[in-house]
PDB file of N, CA and C in Angstrom:
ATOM      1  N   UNK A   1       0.820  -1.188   0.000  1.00  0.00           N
ATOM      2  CA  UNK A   1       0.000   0.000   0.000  1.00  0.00           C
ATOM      3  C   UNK A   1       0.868   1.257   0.000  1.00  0.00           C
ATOM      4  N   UNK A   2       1.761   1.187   0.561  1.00  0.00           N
ATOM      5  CA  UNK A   2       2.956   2.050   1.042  1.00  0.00           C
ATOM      6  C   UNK A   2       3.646   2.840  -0.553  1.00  0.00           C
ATOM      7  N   UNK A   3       3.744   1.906  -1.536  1.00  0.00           N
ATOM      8  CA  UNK A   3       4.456   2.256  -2.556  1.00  0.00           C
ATOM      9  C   UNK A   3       3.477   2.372  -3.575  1.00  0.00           C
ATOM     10  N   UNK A   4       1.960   2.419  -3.366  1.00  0.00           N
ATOM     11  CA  UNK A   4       0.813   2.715  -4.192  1.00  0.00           C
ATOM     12  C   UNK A   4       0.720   3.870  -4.032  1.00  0.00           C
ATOM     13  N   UNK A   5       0.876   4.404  -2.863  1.00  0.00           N
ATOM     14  CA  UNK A   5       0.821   5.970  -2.454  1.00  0.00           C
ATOM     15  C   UNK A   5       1.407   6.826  -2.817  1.00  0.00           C
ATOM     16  N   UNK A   6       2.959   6.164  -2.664  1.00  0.00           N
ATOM     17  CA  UNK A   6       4.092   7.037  -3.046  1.00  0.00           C
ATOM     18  C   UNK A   6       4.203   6.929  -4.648  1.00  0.00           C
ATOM     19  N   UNK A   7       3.367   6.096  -5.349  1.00  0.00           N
ATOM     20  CA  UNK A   7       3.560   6.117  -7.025  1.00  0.00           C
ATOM     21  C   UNK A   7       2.755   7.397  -7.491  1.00  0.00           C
ATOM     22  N   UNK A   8       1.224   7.350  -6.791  1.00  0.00           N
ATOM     23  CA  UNK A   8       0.524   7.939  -6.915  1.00  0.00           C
ATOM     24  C   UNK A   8       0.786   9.730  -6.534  1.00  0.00           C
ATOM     25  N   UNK A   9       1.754   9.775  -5.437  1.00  0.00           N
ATOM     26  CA  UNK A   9       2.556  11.470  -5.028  1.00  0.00           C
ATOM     27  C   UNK A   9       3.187  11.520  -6.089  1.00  0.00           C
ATOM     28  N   UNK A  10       3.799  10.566  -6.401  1.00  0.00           N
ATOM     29  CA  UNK A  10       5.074  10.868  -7.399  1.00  0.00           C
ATOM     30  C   UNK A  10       4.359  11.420  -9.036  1.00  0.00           C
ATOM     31  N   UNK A  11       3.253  10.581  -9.178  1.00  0.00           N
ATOM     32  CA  UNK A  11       2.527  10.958 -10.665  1.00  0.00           C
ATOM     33  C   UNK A  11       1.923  12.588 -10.618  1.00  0.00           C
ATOM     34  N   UNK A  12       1.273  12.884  -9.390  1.00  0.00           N
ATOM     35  CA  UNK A  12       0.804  13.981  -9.667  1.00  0.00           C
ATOM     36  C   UNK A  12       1.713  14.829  -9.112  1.00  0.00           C
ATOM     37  N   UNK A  13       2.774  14.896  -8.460  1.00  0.00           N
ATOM     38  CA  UNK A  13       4.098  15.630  -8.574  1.00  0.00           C
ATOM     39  C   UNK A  13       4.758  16.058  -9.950  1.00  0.00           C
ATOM     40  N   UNK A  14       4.851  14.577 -10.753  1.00  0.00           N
ATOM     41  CA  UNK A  14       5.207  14.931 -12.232  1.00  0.00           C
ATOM     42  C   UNK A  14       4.092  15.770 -13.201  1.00  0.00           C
ATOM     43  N   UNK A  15       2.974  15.371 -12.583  1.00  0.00           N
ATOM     44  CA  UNK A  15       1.767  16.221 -13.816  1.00  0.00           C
ATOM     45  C   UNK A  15       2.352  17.615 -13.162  1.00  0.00           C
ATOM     46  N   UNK A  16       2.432  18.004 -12.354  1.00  0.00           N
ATOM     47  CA  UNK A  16       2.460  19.714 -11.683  1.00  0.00           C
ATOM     48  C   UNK A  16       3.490  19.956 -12.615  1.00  0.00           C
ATOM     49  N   UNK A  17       5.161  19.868 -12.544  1.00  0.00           N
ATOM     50  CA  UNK A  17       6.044  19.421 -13.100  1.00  0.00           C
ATOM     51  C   UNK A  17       6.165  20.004 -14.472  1.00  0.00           C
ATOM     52  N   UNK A  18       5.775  19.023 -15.050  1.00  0.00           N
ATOM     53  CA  UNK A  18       5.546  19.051 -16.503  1.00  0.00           C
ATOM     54  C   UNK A  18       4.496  20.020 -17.119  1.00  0.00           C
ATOM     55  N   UNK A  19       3.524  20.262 -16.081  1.00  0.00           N
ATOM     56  CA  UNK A  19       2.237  21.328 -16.578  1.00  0.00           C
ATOM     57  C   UNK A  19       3.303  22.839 -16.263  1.00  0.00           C
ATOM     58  N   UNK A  20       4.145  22.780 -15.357  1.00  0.00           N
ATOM     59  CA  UNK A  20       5.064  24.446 -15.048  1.00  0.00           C
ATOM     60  C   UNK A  20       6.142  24.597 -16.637  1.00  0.00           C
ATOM     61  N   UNK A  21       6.491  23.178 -16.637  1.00  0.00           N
ATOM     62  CA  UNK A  21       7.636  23.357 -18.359  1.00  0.00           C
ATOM     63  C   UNK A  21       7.024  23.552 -19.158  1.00  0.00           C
ATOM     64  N   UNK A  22       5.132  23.037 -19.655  1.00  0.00           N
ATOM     65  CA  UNK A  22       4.616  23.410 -20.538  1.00  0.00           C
ATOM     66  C   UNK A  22       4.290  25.309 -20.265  1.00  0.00           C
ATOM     67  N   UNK A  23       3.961  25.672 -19.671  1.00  0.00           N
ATOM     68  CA  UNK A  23       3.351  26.879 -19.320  1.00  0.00           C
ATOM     69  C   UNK A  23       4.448  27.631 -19.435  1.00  0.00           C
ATOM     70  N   UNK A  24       5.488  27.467 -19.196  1.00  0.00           N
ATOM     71  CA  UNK A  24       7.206  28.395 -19.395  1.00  0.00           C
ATOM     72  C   UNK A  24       7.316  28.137 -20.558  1.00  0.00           C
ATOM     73  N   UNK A  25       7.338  26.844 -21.254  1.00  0.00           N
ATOM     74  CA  UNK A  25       8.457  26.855 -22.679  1.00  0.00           C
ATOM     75  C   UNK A  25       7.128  26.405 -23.579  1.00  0.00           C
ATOM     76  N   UNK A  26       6.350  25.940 -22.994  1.00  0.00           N
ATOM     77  CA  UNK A  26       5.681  25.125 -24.779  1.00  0.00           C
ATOM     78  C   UNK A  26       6.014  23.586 -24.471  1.00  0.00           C
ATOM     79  N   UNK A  27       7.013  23.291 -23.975  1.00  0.00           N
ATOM     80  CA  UNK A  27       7.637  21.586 -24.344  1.00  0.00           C
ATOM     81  C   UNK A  27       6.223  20.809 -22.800  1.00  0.00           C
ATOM     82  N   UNK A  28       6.455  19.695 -23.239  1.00  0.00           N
ATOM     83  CA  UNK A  28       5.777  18.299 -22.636  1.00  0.00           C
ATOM     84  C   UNK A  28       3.863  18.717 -22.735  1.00  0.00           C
ATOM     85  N   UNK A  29       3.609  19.100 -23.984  1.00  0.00           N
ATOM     86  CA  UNK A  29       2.541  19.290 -24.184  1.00  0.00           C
ATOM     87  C   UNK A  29       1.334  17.881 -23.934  1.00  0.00           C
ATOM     88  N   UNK A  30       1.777  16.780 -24.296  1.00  0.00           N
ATOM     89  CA  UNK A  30       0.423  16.004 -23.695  1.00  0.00           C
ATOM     90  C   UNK A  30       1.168  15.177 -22.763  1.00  0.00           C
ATOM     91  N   UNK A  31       2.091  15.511 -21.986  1.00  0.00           N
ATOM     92  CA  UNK A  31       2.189  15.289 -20.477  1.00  0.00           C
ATOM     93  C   UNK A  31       1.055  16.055 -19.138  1.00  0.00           C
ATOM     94  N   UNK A  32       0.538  17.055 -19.935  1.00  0.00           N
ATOM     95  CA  UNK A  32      -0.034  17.696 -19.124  1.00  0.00           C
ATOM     96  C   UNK A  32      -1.972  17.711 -19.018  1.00  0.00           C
ATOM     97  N   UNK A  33      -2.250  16.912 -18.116  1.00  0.00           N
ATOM     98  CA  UNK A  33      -3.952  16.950 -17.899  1.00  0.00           C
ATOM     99  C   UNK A  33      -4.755  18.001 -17.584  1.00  0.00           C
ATOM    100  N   UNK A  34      -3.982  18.812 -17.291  1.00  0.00           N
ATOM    101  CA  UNK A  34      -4.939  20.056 -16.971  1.00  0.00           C
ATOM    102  C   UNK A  34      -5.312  21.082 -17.675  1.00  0.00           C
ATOM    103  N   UNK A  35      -4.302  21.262 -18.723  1.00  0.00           N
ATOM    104  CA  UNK A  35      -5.006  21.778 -19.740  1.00  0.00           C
ATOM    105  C   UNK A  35      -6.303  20.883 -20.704  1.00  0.00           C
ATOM    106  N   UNK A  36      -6.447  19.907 -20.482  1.00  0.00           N
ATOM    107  CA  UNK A  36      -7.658  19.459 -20.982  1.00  0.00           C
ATOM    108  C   UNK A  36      -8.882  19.456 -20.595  1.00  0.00           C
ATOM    109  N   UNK A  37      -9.008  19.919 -19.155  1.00  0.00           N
ATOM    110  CA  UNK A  37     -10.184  20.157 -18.036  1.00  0.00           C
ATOM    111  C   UNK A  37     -10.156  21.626 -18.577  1.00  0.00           C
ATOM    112  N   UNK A  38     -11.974  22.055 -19.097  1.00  0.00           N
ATOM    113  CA  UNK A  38     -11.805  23.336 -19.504  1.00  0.00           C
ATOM    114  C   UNK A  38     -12.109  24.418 -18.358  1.00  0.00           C
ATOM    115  N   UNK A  39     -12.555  24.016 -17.404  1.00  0.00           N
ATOM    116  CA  UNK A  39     -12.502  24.746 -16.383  1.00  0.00           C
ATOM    117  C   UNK A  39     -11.232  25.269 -15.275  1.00  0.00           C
ATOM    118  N   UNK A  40      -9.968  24.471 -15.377  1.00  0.00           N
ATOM    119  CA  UNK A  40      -8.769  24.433 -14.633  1.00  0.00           C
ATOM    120  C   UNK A  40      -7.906  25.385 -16.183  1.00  0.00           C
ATOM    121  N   UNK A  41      -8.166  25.231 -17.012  1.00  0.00           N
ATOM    122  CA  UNK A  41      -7.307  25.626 -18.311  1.00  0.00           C
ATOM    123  C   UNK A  41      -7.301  27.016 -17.924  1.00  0.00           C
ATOM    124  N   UNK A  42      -7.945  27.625 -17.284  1.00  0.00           N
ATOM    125  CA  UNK A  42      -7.400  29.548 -17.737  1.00  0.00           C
ATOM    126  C   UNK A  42      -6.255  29.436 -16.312  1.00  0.00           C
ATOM    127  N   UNK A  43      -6.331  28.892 -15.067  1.00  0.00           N
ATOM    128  CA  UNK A  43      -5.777  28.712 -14.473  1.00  0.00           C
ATOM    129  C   UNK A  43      -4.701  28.073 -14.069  1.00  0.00           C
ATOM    130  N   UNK A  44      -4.025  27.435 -15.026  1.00  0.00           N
ATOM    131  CA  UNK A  44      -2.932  26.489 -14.892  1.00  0.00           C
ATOM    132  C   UNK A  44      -1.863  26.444 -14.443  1.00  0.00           C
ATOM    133  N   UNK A  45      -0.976  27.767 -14.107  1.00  0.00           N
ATOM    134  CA  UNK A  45       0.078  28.003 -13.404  1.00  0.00           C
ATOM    135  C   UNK A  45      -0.327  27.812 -12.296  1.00  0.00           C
ATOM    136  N   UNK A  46      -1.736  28.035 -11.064  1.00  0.00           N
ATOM    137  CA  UNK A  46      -1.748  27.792 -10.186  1.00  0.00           C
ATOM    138  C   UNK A  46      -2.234  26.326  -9.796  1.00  0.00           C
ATOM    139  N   UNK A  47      -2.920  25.831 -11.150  1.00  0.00           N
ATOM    140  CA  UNK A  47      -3.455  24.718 -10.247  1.00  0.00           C
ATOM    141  C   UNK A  47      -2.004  23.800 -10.561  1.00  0.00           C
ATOM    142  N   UNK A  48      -0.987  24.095 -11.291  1.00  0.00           N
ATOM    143  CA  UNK A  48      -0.109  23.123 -11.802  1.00  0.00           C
ATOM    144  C   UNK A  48       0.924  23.172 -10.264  1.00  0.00           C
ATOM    145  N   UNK A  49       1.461  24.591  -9.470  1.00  0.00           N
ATOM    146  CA  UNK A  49       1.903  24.859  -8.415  1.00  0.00           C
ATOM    147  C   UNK A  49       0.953  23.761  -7.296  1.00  0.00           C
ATOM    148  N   UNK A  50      -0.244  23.681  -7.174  1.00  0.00           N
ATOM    149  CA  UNK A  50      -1.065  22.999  -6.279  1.00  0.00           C
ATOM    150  C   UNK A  50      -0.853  21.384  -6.362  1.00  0.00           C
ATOM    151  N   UNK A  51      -0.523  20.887  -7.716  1.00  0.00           N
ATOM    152  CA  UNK A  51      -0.262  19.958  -8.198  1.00  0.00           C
ATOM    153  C   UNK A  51       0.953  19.250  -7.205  1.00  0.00           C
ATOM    154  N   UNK A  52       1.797  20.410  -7.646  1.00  0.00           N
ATOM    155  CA  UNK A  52       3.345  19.976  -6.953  1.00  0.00           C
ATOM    156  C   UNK A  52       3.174  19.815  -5.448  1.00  0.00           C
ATOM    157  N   UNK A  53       2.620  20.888  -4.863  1.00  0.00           N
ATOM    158  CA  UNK A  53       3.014  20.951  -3.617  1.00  0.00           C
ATOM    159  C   UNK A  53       1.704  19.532  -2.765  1.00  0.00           C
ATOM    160  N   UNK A  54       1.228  19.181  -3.306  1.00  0.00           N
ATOM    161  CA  UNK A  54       0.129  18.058  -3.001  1.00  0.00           C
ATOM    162  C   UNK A  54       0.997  16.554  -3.407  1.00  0.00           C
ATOM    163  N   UNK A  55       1.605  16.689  -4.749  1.00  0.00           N
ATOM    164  CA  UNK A  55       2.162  15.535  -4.748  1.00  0.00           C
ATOM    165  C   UNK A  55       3.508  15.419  -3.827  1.00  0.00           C
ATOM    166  N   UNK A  56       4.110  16.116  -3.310  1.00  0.00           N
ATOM    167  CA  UNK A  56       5.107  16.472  -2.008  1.00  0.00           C
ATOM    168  C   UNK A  56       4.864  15.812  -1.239  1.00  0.00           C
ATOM    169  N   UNK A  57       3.075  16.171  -0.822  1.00  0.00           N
ATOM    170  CA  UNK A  57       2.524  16.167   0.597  1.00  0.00           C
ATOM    171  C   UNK A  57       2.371  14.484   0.540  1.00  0.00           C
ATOM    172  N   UNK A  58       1.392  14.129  -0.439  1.00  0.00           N
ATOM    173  CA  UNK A  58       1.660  12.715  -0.618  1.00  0.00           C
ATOM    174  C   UNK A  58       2.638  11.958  -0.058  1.00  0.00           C
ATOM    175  N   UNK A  59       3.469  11.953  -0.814  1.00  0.00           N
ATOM    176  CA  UNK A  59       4.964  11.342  -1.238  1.00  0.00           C
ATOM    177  C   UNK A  59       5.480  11.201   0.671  1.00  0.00           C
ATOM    178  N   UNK A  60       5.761  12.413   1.176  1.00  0.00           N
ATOM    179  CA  UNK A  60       5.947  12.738   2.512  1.00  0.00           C
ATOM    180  C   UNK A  60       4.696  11.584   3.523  1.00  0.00           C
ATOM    181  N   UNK A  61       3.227  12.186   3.488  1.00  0.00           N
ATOM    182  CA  UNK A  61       2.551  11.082   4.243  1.00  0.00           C
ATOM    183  C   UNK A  61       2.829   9.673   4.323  1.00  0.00           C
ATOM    184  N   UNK A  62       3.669   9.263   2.485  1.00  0.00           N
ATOM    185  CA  UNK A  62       3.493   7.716   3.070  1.00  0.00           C
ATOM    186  C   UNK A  62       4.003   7.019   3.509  1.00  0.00           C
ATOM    187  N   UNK A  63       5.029   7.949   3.454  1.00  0.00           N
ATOM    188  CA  UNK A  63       6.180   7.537   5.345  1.00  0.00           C
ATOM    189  C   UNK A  63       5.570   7.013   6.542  1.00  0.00           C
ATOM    190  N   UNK A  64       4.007   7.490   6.730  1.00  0.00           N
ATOM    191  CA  UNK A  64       3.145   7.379   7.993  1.00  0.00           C
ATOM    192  C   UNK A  64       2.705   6.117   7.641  1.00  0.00           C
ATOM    193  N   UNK A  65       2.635   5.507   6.884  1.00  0.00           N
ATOM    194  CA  UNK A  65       1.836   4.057   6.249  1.00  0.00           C
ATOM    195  C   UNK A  65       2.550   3.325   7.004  1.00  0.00           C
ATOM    196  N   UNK A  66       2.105   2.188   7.713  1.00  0.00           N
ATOM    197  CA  UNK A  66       2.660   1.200   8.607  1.00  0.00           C
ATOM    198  C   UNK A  66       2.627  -0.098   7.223  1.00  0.00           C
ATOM    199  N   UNK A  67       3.740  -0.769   7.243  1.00  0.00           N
ATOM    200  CA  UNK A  67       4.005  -2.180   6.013  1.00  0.00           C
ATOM    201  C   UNK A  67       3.363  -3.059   6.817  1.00  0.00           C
TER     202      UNK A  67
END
């Protein structure tokens, strides 16, 4: 369970990630899901920042997971 969690921090760590390189340069264009939600799309620098700092938080909690 422990390393389901931490796959799962780690994926939406990388969507944040990759949605900040698309939004700076143009590059990892269908790495990124949030521009396809048309409601998150005018907003994407922040929800892509929210992205990161959630997949962190993840990643960090599943330290608390007992094996």
């Amino acid at each position: 369970m422990k390393k389901i969690v931490e796959t799962i921090g780690f994926l939406v760590f990388i969507q944040g990630v990759g949605g900040l390189v698309f939004e700076w340069t143009g590059w990892f264009r269908l790495w990124t899901v949030v521009r396809h939600i048309d409601f998150l799309s005018d907003r994407g620098l922040f929800v892509h920042i929210v992205l990161i700092v959630t997949g962190a938080a993840v990643m960090i909690a599943a330290d608390a997971i007992k094996t």
